[in-house]
Protein backbone atom coordinates (compact mmCIF):
# COMPACT_ATOMS: atom_id res chain seq x y z
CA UNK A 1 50.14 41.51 -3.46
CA UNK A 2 51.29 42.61 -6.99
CA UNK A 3 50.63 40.29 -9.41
CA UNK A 4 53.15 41.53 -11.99
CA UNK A 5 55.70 41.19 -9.24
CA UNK A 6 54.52 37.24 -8.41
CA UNK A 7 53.85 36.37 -12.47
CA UNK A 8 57.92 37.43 -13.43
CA UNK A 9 58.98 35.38 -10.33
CA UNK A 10 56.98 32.51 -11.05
CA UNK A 11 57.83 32.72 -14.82
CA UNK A 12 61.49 33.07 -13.29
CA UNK A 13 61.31 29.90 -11.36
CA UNK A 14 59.74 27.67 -14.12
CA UNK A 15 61.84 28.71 -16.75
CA UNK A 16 64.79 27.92 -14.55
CA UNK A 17 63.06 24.75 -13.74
CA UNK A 18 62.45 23.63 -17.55
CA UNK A 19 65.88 24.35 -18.58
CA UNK A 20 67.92 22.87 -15.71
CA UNK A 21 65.32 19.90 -15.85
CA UNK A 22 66.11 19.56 -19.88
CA UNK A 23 69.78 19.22 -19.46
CA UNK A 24 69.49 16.85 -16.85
CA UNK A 25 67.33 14.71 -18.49
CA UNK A 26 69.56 14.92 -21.84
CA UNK A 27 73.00 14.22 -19.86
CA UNK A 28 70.82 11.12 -18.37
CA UNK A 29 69.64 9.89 -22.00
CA UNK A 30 73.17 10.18 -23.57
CA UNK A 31 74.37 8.39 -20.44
CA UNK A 32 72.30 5.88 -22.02
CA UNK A 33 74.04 4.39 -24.85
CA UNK A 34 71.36 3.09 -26.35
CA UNK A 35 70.64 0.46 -23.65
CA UNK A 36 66.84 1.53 -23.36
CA UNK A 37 65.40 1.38 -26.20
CA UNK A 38 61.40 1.99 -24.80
CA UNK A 39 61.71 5.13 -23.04
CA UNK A 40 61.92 6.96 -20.44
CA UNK A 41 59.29 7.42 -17.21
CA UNK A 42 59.69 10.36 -15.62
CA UNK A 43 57.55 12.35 -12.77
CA UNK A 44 57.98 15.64 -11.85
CA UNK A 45 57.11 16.32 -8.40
CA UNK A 46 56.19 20.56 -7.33
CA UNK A 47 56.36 21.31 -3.80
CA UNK A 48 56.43 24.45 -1.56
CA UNK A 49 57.42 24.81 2.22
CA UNK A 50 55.11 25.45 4.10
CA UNK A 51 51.92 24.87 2.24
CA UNK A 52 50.13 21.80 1.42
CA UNK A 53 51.38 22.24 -2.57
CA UNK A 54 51.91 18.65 -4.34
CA UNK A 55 51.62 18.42 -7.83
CA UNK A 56 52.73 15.75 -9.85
CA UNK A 57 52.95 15.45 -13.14
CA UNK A 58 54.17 11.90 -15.08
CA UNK A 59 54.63 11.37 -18.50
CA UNK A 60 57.40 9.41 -20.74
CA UNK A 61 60.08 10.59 -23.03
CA UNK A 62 60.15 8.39 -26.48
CA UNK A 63 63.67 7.41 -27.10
CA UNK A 64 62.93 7.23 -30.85
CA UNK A 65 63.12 3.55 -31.22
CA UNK A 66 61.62 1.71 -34.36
């Protein structure tokens, strides 16, 4: 295996991941209108086919409510 090779395509993938993943979550949030004014749950979910991969991650987005 060489791990340069595997690190830029991983790197590759996630950055294409976190920037998709931001504009989707900003088109949802203006979609919005101010109707939730708690914030947002969200849950990422990481698989790969053919392998028993499943990572989750959860967190929440503050809406920047008083």
């Amino acid at each position: 295996m060489n791990e340069e090779k595997i690190n830029m395509s991983v790197r590759k993938f996630l950055k294409e991941v976190g920037v998709t993943s931001q504009r989707e979550l900003e088109k949802t949030i203006r979609g919005l209108d101010g109707q939730n004014q708690q914030g947002l749950k969200v849950k990422m979910v990481l698989t790969a086919e053919g392998t028993d991969l499943n990572h989750v991650v959860e967190g929440a987005i503050d809406l920047g409510a008083s």
